[in-house]
N, C-alpha and C. Protein backbone atom coordinates (compact mmCIF):
# COMPACT_ATOMS: atom_id res chain seq x y z
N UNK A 1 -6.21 -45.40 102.53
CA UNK A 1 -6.25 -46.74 101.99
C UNK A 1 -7.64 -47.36 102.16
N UNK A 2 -8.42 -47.17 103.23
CA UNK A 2 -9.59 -48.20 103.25
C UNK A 2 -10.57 -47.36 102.82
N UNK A 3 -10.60 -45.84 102.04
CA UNK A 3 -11.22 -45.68 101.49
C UNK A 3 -11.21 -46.07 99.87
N UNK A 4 -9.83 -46.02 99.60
CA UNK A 4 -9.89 -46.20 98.14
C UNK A 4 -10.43 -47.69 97.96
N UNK A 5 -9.86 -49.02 99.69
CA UNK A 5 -10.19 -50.35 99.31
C UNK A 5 -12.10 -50.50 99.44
N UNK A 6 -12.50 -49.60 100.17
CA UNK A 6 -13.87 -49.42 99.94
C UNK A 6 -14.33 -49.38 99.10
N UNK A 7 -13.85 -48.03 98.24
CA UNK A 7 -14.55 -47.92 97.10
C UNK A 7 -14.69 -48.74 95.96
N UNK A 8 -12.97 -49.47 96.32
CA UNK A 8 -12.90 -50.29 94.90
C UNK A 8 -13.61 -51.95 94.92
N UNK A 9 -13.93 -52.43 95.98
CA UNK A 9 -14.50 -53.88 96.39
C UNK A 9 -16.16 -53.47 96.92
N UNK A 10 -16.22 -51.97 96.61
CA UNK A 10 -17.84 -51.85 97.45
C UNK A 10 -17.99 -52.52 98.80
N UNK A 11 -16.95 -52.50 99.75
CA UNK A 11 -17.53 -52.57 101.19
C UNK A 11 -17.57 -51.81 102.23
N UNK A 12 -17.85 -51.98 102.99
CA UNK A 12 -17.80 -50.53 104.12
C UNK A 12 -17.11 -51.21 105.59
N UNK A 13 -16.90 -49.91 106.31
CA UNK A 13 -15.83 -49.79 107.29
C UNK A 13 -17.10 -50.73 108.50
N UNK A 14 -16.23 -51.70 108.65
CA UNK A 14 -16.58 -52.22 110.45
C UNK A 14 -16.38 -51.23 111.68
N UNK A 15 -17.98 -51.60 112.25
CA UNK A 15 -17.54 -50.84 113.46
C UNK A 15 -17.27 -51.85 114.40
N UNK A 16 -16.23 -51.33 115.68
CA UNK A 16 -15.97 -52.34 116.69
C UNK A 16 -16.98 -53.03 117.53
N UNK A 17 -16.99 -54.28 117.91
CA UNK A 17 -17.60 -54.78 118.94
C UNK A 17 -18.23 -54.09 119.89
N UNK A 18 -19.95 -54.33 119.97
CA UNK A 18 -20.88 -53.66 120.99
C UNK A 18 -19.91 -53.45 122.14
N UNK A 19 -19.98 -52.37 123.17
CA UNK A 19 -19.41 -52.44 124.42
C UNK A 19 -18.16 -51.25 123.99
N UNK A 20 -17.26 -51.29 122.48
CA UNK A 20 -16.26 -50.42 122.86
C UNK A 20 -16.08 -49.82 121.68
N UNK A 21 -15.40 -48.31 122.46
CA UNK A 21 -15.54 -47.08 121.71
C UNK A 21 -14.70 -47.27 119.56
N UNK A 22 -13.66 -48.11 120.09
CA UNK A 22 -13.04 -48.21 119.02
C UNK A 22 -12.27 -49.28 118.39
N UNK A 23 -11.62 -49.68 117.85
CA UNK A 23 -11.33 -51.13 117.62
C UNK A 23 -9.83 -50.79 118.86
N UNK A 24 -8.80 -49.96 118.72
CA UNK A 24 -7.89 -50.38 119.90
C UNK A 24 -8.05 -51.07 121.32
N UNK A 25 -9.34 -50.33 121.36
CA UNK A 25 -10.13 -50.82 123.09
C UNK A 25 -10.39 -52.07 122.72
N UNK A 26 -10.80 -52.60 121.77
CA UNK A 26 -11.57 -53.69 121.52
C UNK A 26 -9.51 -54.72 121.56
N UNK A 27 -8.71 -54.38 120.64
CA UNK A 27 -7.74 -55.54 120.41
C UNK A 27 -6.96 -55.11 122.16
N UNK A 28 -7.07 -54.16 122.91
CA UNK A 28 -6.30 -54.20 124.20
C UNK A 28 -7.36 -55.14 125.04
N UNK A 29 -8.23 -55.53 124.95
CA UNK A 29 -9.29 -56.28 125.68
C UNK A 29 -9.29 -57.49 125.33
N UNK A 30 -8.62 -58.15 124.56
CA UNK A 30 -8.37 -59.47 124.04
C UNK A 30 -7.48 -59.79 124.28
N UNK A 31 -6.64 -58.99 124.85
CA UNK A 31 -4.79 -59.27 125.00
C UNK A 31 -3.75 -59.09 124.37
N UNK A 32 -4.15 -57.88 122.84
CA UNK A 32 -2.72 -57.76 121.97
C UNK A 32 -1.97 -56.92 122.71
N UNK A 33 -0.43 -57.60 122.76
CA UNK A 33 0.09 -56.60 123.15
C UNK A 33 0.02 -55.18 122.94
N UNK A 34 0.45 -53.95 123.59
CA UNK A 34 0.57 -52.60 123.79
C UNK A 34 1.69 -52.44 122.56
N UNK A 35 2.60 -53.00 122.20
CA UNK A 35 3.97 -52.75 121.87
C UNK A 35 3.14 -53.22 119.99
N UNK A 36 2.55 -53.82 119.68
CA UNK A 36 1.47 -53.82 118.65
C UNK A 36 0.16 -53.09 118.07
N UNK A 37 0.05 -51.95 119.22
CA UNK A 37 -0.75 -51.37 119.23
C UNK A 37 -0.37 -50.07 118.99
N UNK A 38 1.24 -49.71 118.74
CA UNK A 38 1.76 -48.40 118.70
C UNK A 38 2.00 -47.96 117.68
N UNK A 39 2.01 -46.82 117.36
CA UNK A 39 1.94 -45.99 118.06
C UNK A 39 0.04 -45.85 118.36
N UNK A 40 -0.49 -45.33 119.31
CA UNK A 40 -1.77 -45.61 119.80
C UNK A 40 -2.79 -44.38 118.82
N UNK A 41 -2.10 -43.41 118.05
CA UNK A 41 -3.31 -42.82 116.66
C UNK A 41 -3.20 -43.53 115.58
N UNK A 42 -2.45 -44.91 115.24
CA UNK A 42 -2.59 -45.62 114.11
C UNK A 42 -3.58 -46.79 114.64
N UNK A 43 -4.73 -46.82 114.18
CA UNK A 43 -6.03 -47.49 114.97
C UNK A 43 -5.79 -48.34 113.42
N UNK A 44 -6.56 -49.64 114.14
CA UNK A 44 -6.74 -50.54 112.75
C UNK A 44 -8.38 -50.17 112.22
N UNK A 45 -8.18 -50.78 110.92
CA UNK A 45 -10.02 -50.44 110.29
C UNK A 45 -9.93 -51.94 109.26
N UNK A 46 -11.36 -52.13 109.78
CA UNK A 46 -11.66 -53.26 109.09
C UNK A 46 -12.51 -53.03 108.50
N UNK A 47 -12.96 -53.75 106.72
CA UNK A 47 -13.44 -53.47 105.78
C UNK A 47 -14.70 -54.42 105.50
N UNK A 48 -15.60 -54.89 105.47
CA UNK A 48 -16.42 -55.88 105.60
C UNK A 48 -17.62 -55.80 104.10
N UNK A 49 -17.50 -57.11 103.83
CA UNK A 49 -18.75 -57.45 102.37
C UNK A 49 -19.81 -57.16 103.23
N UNK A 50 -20.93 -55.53 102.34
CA UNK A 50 -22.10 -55.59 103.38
C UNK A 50 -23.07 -57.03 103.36
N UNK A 51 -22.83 -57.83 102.10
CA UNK A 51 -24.03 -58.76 102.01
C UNK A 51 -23.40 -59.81 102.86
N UNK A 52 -21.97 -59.77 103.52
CA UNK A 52 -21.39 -60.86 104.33
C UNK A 52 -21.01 -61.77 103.84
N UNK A 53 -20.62 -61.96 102.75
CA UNK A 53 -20.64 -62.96 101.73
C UNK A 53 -18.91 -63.20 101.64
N UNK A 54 -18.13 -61.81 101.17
CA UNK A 54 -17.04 -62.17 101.05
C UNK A 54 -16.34 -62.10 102.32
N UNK A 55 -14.56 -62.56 102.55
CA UNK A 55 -13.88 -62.13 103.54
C UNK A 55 -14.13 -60.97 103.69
N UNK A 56 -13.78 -60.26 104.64
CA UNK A 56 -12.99 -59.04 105.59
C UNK A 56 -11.78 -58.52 105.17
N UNK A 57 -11.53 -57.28 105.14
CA UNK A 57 -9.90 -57.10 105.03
C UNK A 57 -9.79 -56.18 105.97
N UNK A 58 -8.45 -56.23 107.06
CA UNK A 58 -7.99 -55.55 107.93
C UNK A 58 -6.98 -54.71 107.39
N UNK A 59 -6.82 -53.15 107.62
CA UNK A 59 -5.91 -52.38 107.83
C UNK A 59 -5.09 -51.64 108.52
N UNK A 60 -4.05 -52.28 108.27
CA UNK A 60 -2.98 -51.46 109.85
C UNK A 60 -2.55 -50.66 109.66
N UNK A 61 -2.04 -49.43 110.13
CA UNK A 61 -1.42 -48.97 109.57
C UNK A 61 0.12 -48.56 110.17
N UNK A 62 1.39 -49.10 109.92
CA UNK A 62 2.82 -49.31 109.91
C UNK A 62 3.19 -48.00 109.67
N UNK A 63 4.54 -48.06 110.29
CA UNK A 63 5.12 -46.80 110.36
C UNK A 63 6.36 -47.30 108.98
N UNK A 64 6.46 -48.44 108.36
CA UNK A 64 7.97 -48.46 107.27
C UNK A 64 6.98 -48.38 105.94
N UNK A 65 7.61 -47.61 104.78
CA UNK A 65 7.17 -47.84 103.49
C UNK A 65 7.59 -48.94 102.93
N UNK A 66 6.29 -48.90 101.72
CA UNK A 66 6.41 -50.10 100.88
C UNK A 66 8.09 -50.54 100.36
N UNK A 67 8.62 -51.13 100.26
CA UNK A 67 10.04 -51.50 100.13
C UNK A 67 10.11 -52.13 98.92
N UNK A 68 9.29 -53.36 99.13
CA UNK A 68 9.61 -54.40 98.42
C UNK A 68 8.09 -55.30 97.07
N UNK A 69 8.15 -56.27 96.77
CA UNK A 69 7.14 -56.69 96.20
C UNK A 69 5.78 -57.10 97.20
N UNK A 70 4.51 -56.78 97.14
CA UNK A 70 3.14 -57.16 97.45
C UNK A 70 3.51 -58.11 98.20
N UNK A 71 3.49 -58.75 99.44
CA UNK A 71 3.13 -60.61 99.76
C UNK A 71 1.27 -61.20 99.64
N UNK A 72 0.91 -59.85 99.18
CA UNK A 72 -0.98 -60.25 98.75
C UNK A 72 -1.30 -59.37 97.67
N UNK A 73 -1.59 -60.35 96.89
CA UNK A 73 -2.08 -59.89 95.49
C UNK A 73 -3.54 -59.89 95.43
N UNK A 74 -4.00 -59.03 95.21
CA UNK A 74 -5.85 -59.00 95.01
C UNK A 74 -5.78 -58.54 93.15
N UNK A 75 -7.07 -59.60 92.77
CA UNK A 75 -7.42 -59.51 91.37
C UNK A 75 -9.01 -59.20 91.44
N UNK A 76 -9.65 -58.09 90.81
CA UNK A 76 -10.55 -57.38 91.16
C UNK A 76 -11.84 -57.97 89.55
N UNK A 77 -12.05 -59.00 89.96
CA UNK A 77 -12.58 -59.59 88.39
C UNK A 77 -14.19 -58.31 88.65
N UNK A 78 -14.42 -57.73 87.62
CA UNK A 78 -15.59 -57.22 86.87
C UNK A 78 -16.10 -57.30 85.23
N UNK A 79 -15.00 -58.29 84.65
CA UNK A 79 -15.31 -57.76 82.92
C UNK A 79 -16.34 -59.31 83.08
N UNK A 80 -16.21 -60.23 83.69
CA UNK A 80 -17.51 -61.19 83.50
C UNK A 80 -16.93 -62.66 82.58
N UNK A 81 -17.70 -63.43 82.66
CA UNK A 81 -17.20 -64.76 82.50
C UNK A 81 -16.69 -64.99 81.20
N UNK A 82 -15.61 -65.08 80.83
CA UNK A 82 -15.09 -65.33 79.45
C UNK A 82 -15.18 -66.26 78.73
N UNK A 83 -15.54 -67.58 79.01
CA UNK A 83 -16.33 -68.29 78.53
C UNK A 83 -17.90 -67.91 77.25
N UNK A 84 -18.20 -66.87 78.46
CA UNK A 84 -19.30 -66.30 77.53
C UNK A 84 -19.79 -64.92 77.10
N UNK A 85 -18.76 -64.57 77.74
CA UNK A 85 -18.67 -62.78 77.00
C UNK A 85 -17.76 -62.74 76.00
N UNK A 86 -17.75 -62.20 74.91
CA UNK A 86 -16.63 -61.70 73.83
C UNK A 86 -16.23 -60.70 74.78
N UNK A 87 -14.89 -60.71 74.12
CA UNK A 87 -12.93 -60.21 74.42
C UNK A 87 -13.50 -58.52 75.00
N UNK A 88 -14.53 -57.86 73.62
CA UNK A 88 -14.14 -56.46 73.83
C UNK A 88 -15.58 -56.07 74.63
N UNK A 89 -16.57 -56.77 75.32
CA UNK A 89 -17.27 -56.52 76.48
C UNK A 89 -16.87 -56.25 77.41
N UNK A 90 -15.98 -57.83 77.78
CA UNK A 90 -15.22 -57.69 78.90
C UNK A 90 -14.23 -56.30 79.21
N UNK A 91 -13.83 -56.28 78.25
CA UNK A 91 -12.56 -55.27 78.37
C UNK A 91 -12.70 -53.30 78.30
N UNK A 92 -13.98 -53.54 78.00
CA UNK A 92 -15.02 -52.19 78.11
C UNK A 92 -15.23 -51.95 79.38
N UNK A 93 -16.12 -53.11 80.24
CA UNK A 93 -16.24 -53.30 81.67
C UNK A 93 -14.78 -53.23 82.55
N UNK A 94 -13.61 -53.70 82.07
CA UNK A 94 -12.78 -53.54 83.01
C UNK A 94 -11.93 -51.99 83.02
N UNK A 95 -12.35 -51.72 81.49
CA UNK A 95 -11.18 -50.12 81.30
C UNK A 95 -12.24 -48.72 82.49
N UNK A 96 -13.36 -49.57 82.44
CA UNK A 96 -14.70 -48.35 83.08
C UNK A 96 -14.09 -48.74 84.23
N UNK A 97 -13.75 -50.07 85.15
CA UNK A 97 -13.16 -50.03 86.26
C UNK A 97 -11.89 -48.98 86.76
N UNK A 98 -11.34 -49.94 86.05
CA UNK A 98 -9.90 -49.00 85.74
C UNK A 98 -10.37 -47.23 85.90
N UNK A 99 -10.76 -46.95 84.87
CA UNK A 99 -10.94 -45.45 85.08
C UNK A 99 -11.67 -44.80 86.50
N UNK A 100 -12.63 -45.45 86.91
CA UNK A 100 -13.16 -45.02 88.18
C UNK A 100 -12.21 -45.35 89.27
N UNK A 101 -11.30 -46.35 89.60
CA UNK A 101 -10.24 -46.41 89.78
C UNK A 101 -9.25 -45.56 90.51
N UNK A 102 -8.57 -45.07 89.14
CA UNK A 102 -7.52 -44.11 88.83
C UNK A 102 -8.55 -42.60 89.65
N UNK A 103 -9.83 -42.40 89.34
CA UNK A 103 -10.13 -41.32 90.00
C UNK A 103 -10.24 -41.25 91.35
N UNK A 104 -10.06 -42.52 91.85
CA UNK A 104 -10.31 -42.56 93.26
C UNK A 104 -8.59 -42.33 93.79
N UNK A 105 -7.91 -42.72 93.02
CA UNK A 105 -6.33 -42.46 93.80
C UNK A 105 -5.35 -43.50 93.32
N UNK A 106 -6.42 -44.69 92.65
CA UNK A 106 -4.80 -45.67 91.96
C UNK A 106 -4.48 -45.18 90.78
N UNK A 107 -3.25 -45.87 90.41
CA UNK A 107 -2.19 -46.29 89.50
C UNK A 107 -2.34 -47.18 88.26
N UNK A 108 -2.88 -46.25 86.93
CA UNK A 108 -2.72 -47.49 85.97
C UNK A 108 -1.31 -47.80 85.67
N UNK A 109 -0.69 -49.24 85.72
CA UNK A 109 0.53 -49.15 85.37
C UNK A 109 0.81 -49.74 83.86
N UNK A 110 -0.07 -50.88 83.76
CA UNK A 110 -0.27 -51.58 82.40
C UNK A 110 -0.99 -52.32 81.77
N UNK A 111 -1.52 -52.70 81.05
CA UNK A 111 -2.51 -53.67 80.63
C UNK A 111 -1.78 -54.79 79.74
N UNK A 112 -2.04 -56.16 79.83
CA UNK A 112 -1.91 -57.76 79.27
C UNK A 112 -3.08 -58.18 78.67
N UNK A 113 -2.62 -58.61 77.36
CA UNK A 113 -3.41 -58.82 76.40
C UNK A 113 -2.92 -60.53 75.96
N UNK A 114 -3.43 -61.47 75.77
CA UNK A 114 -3.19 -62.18 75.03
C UNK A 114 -4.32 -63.32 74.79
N UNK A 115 -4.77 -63.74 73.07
CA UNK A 115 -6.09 -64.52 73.03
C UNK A 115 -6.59 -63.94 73.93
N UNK A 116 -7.41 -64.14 74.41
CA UNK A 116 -9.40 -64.14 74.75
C UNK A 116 -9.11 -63.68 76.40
N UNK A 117 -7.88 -63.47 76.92
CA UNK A 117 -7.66 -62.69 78.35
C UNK A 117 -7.24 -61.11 78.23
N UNK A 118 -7.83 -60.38 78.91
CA UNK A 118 -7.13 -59.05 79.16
C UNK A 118 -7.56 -58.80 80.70
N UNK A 119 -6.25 -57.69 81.30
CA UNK A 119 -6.44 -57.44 82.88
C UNK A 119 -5.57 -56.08 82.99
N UNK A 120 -6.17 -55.50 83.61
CA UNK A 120 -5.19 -54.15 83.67
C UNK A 120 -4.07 -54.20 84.91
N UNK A 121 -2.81 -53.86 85.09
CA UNK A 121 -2.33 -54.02 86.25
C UNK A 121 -2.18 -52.73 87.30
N UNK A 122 -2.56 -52.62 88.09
CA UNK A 122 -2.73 -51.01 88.79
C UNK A 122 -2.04 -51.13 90.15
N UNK A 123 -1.84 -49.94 90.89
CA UNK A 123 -1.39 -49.88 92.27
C UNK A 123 -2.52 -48.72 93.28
N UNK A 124 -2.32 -49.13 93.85
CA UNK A 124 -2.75 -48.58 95.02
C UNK A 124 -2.21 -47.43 95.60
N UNK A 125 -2.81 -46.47 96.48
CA UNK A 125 -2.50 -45.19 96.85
C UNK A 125 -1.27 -45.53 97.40
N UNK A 126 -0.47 -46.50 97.75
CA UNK A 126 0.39 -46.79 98.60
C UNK A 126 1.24 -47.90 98.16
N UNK A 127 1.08 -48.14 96.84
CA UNK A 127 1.87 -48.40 95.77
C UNK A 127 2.05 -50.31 95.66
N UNK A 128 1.08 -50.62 96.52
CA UNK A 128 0.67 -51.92 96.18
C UNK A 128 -0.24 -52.10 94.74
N UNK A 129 0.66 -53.61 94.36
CA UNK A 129 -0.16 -54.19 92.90
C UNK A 129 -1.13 -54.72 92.98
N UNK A 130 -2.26 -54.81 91.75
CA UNK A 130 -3.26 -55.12 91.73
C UNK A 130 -3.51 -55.31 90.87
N UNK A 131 -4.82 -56.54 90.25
CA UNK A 131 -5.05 -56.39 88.59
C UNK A 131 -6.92 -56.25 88.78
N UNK A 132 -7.18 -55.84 87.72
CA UNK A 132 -8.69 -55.62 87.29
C UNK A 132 -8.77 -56.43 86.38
N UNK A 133 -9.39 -57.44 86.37
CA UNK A 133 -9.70 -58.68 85.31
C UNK A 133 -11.27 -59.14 84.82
């Protein structure tokens, strides 16, 4: 997962806080519980904007599969301001997303069209939704 979310937001993996070997050492040194930390080879990885600009995204990784609907939706805008790009620029720029995408490990599932908007809707290696807009 935090490679495909790497690849697809262009950020790279955080390393833990000077002083420790890995991020577990780092969240048992702050006080998360042990019983949050288990099983102890599912290490978290955090994803970071290199220019620092955007949030962070943390990844845990859980022992239950996806079940149910997303509770976080990410929209991955690249086709550019619609205001001032025509329909089939934009939508050139987002299908080139899309396709680099899909080679990395997501899911095209569908594309929405209507007037002067288009967005592709995709999933993730792990079957979370997403749109490219």
């Amino acid at each position: 997962m935090t490679r495909f979310w790497s690849l697809a937001l262009g950020y790279k993996v955080a390393q833990p806080p000077d002083g420790f070997d890995d991020w577990a050492s780092y969240l048992r040194a702050i006080g998360v519980p042990a019983r949050d930390l288990q099983p102890p080879s599912r290490a978290n990885v955090y994803l970071v904007d290199p220019a620092g600009v955007y949030p962070g995204l943390s990844f845990q990784q859980v022992a239950d599969g996806k079940k149910v609907r997303n509770r976080l939706h990410l929209d991955i805008h690249v086709g550019g301001d619609r205001r001032r790009l025509p329909l089939g620029v934009r939508r050139e720029r987002i299908d080139a997303e899309v396709e680099r995408l899909v080679a990395a490990g997501g899911t095209r599932l569908r594309y929405d069209q209507w007037r002067d908007h288009y967005h592709v809707v995709m999933q993730d290696p792990e079957g979370n939704e997403f749109c490219v807009c």
